[in-house]
Protein backbone atom coordinates (compact mmCIF):
# COMPACT_ATOMS: atom_id res chain seq x y z
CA UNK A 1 -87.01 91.10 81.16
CA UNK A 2 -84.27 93.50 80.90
CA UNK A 3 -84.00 97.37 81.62
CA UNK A 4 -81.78 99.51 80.49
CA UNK A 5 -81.23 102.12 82.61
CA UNK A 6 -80.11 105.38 81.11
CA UNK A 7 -77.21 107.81 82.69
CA UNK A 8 -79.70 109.44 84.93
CA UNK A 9 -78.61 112.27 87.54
CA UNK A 10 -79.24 110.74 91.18
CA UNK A 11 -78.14 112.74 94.72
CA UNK A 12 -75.55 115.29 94.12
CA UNK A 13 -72.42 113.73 95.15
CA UNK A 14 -72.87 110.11 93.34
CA UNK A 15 -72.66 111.69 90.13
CA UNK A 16 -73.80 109.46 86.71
CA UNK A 17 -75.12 105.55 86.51
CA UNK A 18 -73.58 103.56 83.85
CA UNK A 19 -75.97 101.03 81.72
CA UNK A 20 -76.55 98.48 83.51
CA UNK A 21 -79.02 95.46 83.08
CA UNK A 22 -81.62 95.66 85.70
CA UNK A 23 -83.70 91.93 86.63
CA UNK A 24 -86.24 91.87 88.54
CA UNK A 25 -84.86 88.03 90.03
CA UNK A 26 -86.71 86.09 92.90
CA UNK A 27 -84.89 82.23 92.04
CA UNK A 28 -81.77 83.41 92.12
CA UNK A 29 -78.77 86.12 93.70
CA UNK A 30 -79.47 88.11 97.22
CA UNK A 31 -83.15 87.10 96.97
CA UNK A 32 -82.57 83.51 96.62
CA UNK A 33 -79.49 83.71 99.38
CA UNK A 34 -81.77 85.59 101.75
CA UNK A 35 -84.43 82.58 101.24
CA UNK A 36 -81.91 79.96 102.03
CA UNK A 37 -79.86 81.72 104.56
CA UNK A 38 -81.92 84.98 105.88
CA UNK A 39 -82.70 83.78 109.68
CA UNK A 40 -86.54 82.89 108.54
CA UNK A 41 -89.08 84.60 111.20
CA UNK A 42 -86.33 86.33 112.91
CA UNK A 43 -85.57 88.92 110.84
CA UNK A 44 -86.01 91.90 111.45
CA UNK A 45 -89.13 92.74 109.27
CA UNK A 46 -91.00 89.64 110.05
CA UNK A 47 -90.57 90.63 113.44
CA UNK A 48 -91.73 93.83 112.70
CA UNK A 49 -94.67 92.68 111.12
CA UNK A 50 -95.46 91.11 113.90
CA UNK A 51 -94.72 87.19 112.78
CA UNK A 52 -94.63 85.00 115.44
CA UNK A 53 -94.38 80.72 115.95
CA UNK A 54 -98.32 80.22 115.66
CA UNK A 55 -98.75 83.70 113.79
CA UNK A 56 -99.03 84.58 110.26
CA UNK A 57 -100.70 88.04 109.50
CA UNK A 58 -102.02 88.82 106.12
CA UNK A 59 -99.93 92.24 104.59
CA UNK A 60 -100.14 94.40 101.94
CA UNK A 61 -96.75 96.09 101.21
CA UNK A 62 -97.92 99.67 99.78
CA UNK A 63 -94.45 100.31 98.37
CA UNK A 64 -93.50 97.22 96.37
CA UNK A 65 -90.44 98.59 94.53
CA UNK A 66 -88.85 95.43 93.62
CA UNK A 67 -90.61 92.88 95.64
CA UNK A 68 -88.13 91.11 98.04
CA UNK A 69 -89.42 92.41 101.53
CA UNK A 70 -93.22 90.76 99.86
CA UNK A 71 -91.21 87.83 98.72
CA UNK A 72 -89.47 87.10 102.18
CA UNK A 73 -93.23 87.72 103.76
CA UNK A 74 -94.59 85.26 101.50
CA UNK A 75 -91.81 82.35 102.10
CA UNK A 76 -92.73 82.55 105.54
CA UNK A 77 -96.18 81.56 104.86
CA UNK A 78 -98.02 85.06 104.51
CA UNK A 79 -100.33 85.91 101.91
CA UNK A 80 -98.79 89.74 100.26
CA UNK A 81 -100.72 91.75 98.36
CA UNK A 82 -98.02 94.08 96.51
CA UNK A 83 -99.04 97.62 95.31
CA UNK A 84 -96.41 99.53 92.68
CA UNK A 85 -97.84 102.56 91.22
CA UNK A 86 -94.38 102.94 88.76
CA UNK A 87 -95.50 101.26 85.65
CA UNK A 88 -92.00 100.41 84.97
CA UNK A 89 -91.49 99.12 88.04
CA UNK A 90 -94.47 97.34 87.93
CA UNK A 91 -93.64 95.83 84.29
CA UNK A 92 -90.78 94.46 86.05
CA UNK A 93 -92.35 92.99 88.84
CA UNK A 94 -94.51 91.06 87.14
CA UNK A 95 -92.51 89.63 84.59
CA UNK A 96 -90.06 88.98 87.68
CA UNK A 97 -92.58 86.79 89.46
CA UNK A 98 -93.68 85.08 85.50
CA UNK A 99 -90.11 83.63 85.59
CA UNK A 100 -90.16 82.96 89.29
CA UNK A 101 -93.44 80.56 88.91
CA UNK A 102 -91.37 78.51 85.82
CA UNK A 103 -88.19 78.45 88.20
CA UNK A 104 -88.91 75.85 90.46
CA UNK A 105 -92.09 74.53 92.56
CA UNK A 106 -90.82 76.05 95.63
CA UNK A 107 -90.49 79.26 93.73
CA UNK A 108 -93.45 78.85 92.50
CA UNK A 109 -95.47 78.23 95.91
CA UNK A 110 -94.40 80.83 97.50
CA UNK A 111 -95.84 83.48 94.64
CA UNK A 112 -98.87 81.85 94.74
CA UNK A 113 -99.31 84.15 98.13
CA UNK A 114 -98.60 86.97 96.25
CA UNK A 115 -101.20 89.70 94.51
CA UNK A 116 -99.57 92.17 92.48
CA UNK A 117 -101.58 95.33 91.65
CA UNK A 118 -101.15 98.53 89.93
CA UNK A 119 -101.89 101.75 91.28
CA UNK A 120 -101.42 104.71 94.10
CA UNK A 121 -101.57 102.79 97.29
CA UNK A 122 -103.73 105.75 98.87
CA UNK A 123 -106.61 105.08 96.06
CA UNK A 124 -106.03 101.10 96.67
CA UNK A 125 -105.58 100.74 100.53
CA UNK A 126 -109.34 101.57 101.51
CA UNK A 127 -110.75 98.97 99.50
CA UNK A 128 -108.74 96.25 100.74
CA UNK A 129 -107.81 94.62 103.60
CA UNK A 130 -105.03 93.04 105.79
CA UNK A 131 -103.57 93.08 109.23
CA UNK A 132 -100.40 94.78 108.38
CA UNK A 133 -99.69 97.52 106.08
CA UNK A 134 -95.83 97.97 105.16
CA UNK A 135 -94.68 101.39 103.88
CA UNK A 136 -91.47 101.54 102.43
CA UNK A 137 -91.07 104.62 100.81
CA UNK A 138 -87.75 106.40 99.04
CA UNK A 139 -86.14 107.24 101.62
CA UNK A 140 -84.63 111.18 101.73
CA UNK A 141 -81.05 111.99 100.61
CA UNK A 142 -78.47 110.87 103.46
CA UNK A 143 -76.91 113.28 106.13
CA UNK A 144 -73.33 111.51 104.73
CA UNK A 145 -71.49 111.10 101.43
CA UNK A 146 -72.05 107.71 101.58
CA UNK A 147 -73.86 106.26 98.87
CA UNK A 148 -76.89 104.10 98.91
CA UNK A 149 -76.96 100.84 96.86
CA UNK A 150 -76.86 101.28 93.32
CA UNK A 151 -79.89 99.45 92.69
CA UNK A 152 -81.73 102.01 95.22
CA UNK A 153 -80.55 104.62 93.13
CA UNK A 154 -82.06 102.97 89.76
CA UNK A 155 -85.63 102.29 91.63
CA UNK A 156 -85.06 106.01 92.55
CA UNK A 157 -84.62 106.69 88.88
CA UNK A 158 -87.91 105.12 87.84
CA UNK A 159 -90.09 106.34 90.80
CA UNK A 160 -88.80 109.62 92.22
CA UNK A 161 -89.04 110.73 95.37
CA UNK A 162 -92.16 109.29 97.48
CA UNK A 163 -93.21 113.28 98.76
CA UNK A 164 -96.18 111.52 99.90
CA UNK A 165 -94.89 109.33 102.27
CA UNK A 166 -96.88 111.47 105.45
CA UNK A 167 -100.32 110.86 103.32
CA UNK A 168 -99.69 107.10 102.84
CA UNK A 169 -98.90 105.89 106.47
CA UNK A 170 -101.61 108.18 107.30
CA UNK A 171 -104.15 106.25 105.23
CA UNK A 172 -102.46 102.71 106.31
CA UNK A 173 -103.08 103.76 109.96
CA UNK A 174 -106.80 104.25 108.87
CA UNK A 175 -106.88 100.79 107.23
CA UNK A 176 -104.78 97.90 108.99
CA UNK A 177 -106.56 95.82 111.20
CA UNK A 178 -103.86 94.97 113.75
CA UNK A 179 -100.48 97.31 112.57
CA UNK A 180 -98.63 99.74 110.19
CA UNK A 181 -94.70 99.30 109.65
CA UNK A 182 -92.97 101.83 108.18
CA UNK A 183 -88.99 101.50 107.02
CA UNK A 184 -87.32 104.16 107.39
CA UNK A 185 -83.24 104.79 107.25
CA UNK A 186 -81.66 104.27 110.78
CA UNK A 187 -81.00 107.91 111.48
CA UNK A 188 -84.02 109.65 109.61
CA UNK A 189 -85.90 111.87 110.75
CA UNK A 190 -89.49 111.21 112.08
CA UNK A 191 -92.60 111.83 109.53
CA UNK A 192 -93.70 114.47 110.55
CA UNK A 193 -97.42 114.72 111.19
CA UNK A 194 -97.42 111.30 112.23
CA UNK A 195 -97.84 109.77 115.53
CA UNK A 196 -94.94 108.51 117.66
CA UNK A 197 -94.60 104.61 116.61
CA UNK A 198 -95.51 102.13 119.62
CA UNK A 199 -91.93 100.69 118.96
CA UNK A 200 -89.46 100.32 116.68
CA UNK A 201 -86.46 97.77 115.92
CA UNK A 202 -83.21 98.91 114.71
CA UNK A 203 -81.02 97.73 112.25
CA UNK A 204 -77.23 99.21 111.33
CA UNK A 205 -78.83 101.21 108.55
CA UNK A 206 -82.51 100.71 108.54
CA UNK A 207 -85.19 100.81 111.48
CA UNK A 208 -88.63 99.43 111.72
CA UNK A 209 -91.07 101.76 113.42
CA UNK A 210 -94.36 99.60 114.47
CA UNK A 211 -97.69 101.81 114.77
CA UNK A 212 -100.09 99.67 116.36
CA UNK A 213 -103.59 100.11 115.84
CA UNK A 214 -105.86 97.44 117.77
């Protein structure tokens, strides 16, 4: 399926988006690259998410957006629940992973781990269960003038800012069995209201801050 994604104001200094055809892809592009060539278990997110050789937790990523951090969990052997409360997004999502199953059987084995639902992930999260809970939500307007990736400013078109954010991880932390990762931008500030993470891994631009809760 294809979007079209209107001119649509974004952070004050990137000014307009042009159309552009927006594919929700998981066969081909960065996704397929980062199958092929991503470093497998030693990523940073798998790490995060506490993957290890004889370990494969069960997750639920609470902020699905376009599915690749689910995807990646998945082709390492996980089963993913994915929750996107954007219908659009959601419409993409799962038309995404229709053409991924007809793409090829390894494709296709891999999103047999997945479970795609529709909803708030606060209203979902207590009636389901996993050992990790990843939170990825929009992440706040940069300190710089640099600009994020235009396809993070098209999700941002379609789902806003996550305000929410503190409520979610708080609700995570209720529900994971074992941990609660949250990605947040490199420099961000902290949640606030929210405990200090157990540890974190850091990226160039991202971090990972782990909460464990066994």
């Amino acid at each position: 399926m294809k979007r079209r994604v209107k001119d649509t104001p974004t952070e004050a200094d990137s000014g307009k988006f042009s159309e552009d055809d927006l594919v929700c892809d998981f066969a081909g592009g960065a996704v397929g690259h980062r199958l092929k060539f991503g470093g497998g278990r030693g990523q940073a997110l798998p790490k995060a998410a506490g993957f290890t050789k004889g370990r494969t937790p069960s997750i639920i990523d609470a902020t699905a957006g376009f599915g690749r951090d689910a995807f990646l969990l998945a082709s390492l052997g996980a089963k993913v629940t994915l929750i996107e409360r954007s219908p659009d997004v959601h419409a993409m999502l799962e038309e995404g992973l229709e053409r991924g199953r007809a793409a090829d059987e390894k494709i296709a084995e891999i999103i047999s781990r997945m479970t795609l639902l529709f909803g708030d992930a606060k209203e979902l999260l207590p009636d389901l269960s996993a050992d990790v809970v990843v939170v990825d939500p929009m992440h706040p307007p940069r300190k710089t003038k640099a600009l994020v990736k235009k396809e993070m400013r098209v999700l941002r078109s379609y789902v806003g800012a996550d305000t929410d954010a503190e409520e979610l991880v708080k609700v995570a932390l209720e529900m994971a069995k074992k941990r609660v990762v949250l990605k947040w931008p490199a420099k961000g500030d902290p949640l606030p209201n929210i405990r200090k993470p157990s540890h974190q891994l850091m990226g160039k631009s991202t971090r990972y801050d782990v909460f464990m809760v066994e």
